[in-house]
Protein backbone atom coordinates (compact mmCIF):
# COMPACT_ATOMS: atom_id res chain seq x y z
CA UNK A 1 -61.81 -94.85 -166.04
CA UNK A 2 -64.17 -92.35 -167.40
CA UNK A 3 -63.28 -89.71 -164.68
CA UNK A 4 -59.65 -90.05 -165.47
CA UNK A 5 -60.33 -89.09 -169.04
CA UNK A 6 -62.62 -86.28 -168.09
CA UNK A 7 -59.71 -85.20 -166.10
CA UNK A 8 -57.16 -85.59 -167.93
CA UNK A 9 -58.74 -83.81 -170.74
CA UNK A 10 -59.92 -80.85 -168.49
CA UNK A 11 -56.58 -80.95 -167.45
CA UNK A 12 -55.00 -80.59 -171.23
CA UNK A 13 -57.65 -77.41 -171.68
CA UNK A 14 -56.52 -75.93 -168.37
CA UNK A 15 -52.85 -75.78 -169.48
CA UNK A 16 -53.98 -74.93 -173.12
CA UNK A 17 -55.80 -71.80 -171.74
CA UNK A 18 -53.40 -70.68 -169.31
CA UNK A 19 -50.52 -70.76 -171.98
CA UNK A 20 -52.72 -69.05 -174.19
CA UNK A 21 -53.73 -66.16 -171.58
CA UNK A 22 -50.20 -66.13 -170.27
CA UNK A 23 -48.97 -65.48 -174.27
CA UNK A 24 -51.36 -63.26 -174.78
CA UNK A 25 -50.55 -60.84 -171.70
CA UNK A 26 -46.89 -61.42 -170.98
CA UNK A 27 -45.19 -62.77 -174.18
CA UNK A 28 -42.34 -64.75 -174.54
CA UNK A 29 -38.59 -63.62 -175.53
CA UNK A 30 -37.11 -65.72 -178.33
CA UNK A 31 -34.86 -65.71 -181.12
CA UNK A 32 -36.95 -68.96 -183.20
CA UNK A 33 -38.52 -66.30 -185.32
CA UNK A 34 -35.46 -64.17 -186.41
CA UNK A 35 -34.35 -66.31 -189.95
CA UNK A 36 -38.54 -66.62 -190.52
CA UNK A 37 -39.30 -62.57 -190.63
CA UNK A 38 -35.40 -62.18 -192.05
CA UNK A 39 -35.94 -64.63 -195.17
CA UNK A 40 -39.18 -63.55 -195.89
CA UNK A 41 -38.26 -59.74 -196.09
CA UNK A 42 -35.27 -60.82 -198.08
CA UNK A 43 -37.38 -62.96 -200.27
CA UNK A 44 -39.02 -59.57 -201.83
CA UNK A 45 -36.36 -57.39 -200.57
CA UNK A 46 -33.58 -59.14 -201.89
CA UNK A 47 -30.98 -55.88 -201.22
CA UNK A 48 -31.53 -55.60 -197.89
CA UNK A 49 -31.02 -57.25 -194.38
CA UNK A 50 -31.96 -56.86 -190.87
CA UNK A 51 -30.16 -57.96 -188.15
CA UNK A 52 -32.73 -58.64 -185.22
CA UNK A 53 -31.40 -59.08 -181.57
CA UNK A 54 -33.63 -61.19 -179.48
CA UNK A 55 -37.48 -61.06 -180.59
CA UNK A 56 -40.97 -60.87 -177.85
CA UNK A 57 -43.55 -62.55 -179.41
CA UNK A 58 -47.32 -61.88 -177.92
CA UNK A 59 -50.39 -63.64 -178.99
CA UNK A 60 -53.38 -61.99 -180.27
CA UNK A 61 -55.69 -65.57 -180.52
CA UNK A 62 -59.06 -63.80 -181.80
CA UNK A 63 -57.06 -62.53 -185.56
CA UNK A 64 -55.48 -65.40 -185.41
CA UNK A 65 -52.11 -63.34 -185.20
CA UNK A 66 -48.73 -63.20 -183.68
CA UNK A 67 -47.76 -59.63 -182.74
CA UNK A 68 -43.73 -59.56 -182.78
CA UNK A 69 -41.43 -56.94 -181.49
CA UNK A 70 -37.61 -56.28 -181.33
CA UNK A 71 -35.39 -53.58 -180.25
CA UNK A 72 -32.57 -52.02 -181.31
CA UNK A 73 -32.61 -54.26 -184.87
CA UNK A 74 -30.28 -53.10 -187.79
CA UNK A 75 -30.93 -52.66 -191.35
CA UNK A 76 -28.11 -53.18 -193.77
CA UNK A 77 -27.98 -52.66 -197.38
CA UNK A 78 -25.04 -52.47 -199.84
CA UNK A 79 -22.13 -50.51 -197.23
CA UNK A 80 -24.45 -48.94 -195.25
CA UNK A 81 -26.19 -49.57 -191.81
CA UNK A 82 -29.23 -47.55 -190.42
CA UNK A 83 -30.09 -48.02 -186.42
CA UNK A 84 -33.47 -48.77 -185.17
CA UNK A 85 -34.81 -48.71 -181.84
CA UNK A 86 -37.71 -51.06 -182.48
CA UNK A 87 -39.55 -53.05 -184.93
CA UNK A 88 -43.16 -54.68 -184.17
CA UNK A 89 -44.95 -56.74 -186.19
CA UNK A 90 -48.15 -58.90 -186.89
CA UNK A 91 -47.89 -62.21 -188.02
CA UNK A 92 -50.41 -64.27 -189.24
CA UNK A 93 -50.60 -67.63 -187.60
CA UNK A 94 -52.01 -69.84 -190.23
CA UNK A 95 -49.75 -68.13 -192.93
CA UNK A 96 -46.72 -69.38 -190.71
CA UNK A 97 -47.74 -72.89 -190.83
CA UNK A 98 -47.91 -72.51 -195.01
CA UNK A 99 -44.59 -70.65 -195.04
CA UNK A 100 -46.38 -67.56 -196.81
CA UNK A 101 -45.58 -64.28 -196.29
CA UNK A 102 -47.28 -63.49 -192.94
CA UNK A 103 -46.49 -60.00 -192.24
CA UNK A 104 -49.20 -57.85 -192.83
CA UNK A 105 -48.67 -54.47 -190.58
CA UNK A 106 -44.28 -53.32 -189.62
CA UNK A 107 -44.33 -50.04 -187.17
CA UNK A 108 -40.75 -49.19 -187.09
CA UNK A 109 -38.98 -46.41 -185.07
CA UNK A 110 -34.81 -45.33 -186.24
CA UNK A 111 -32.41 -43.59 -184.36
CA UNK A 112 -31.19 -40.06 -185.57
CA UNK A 113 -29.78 -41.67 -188.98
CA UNK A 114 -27.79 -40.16 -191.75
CA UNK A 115 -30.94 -38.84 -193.95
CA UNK A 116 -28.66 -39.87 -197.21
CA UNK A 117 -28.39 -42.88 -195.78
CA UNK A 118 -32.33 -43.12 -195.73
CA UNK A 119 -33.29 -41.97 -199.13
CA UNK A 120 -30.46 -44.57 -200.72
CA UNK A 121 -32.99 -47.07 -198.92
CA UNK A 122 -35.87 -45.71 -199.94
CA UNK A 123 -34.35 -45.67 -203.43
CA UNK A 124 -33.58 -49.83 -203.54
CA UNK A 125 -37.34 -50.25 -203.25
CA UNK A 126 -38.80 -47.81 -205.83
CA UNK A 127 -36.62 -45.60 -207.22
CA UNK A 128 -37.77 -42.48 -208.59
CA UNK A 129 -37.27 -38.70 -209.89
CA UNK A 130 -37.80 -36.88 -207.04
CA UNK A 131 -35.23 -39.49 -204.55
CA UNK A 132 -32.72 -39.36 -207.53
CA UNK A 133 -32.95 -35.46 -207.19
CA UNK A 134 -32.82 -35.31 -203.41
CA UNK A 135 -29.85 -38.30 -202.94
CA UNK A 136 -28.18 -35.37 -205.00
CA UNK A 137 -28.98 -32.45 -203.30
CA UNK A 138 -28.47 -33.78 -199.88
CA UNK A 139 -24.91 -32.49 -198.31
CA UNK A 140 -25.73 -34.29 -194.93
CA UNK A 141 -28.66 -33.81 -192.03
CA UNK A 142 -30.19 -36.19 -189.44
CA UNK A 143 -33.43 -37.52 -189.77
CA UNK A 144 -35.53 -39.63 -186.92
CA UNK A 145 -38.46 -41.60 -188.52
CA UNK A 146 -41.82 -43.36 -186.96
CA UNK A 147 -43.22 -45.27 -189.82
CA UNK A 148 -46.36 -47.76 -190.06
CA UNK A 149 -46.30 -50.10 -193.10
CA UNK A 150 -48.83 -51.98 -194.42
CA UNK A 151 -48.43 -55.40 -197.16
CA UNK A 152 -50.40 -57.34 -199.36
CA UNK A 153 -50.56 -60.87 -199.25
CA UNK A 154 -47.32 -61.19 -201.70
CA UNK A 155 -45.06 -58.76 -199.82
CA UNK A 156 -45.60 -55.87 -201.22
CA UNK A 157 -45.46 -52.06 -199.43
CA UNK A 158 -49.37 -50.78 -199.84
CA UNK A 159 -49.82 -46.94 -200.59
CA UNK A 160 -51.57 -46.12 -197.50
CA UNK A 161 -48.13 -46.00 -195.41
CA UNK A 162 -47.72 -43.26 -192.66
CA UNK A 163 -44.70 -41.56 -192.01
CA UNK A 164 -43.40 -38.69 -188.94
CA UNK A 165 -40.63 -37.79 -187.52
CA UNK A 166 -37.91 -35.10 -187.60
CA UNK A 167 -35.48 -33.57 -189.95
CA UNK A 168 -32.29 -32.04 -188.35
CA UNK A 169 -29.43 -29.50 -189.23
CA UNK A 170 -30.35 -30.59 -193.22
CA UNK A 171 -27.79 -28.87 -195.77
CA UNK A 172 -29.06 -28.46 -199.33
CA UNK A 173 -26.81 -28.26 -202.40
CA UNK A 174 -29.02 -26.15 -204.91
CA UNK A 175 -27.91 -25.06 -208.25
CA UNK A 176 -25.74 -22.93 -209.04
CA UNK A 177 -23.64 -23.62 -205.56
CA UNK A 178 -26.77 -21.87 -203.56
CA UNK A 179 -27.35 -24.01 -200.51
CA UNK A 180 -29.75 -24.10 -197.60
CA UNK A 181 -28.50 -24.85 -194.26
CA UNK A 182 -29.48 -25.56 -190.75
CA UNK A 183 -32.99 -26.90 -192.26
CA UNK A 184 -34.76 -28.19 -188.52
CA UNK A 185 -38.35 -29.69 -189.15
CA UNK A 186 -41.34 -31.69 -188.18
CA UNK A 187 -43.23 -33.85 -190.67
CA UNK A 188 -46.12 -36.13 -191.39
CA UNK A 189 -46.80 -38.29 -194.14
CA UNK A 190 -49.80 -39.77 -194.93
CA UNK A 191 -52.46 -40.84 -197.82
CA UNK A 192 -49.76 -38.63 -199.99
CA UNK A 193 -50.39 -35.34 -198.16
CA UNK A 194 -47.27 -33.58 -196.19
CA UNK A 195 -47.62 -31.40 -193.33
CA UNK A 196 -44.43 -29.66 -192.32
CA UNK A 197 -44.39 -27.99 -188.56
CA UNK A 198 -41.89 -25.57 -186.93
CA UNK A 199 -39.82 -24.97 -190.07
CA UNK A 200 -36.44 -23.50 -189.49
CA UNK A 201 -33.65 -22.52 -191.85
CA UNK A 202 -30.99 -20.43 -193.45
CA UNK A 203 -31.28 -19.37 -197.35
CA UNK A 204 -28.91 -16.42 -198.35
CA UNK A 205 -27.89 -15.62 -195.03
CA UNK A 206 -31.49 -15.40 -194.18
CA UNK A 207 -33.10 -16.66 -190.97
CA UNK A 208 -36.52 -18.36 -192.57
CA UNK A 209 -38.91 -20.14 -190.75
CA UNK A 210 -42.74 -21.48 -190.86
CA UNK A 211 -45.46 -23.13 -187.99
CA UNK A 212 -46.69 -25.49 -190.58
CA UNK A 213 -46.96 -25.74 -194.46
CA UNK A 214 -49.04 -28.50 -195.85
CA UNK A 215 -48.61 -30.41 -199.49
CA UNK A 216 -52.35 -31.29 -200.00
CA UNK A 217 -52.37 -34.05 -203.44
CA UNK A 218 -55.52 -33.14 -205.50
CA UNK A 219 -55.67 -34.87 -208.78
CA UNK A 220 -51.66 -34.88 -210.06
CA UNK A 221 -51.24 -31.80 -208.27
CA UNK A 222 -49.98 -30.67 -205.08
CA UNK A 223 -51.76 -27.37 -203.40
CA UNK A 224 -49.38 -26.15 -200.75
CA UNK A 225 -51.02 -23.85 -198.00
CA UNK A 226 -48.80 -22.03 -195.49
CA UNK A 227 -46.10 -19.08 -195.22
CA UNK A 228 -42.53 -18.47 -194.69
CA UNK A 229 -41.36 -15.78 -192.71
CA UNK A 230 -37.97 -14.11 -191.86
């Protein structure tokens, strides 16, 4: 009787393991967690949705965390739609079994979107000057963005975000009806420094263009180091 117990047990921890190797390497494909991840952004995003196709889940059992994934998700807000060709997360485990907000890192990737279309996003989380100025000056452009996100432990965005991508065929409405046009750029955001690579555009008629200008923060100020050149 004894050895049947010892058995069966070993048995139970042999299964136990291999489904825990097995989730850890491969993953599974489900759809289980798609209202979970969708509420809880809602929760503290109240103005915005996203529509996740089918979601991988792989398990990361040492930090006690869930790394999800999804492609080609949507995010909708108000009349608008922005494309995505992934989202991965990591949940936490124990923080799904207390129905907290578990989400602590979101890498996201779009498609070429309508940059308008981004900054009216940006805008329903924190709203501020400088997006009120640009949703204005924007005439239209294409924008692709990588972005890694961090949260607290109540769902909210932490400052040390990082941003890159690349600005396309961006026209500017200045004042007085100047406009630049044909803006093409590289970018990185991160700990609120800017670097701008292989800057192209039209001002005037003008043919303007840079290898890299940087926005460096220091104290409320921004020191910007590089040249244009025509």
């Amino acid at each position: 009787m004894l050895k049947k117990i010892i058995y069966f047990i070993s048995f139970v921890l042999i299964i136990i393991l291999f489904t825990i190797s097995y989730l850890s390497y491969f993953g599974i494909k489900t759809d289980r967690f798609n209202n979970r991840i969708s509420n809880q952004l809602k929760k503290n995003y109240p103005k915005i949705n996203i529509n996740f196709t089918e979601i991988k889940l792989l398990l990361k059992p040492l930090n006690l965390l869930i790394n999800v994934e999804t492609k080609n998700p949507k995010i909708i807000f108000e009349d608008k739609e922005i494309e995505l060709n992934k989202i991965s997360t990591n949940y936490n485990i124990i923080s799904f079994f207390k129905k907290e907000f578990g989400i602590n890192t979101l890498d996201l990737e779009t498609k070429n979107s309508e940059i308008q279309n981004i900054v009216k996003l940006l805008r329903l989380n924190k709203d501020t000057p400088q997006l009120y100025i640009l949703d204005k000056v924007i005439n239209k452009g294409k924008i692709f963005i990588k972005a890694k996100i961090n949260f607290d432990e109540k769902g909210n965005i932490k400052n040390d975000f990082k941003i890159s991508g690349k600005i396309n065929n961006l026209y500017l409405k200045l004042l007085k009806k100047n406009e630049i046009k044909d803006l093409n750029l590289n970018f990185n955001y991160y700990d609120k420094n800017l670097d701008l690579k292989n800057i192209n555009l039209s001002y005037f008629d003008l043919k303007i263009s840079s290898e890299n200008i940087s926005l460096k923060k220091n104290n409320k100020f921004y020191i910007i180091k590089g040249k244009l050149k025509n």
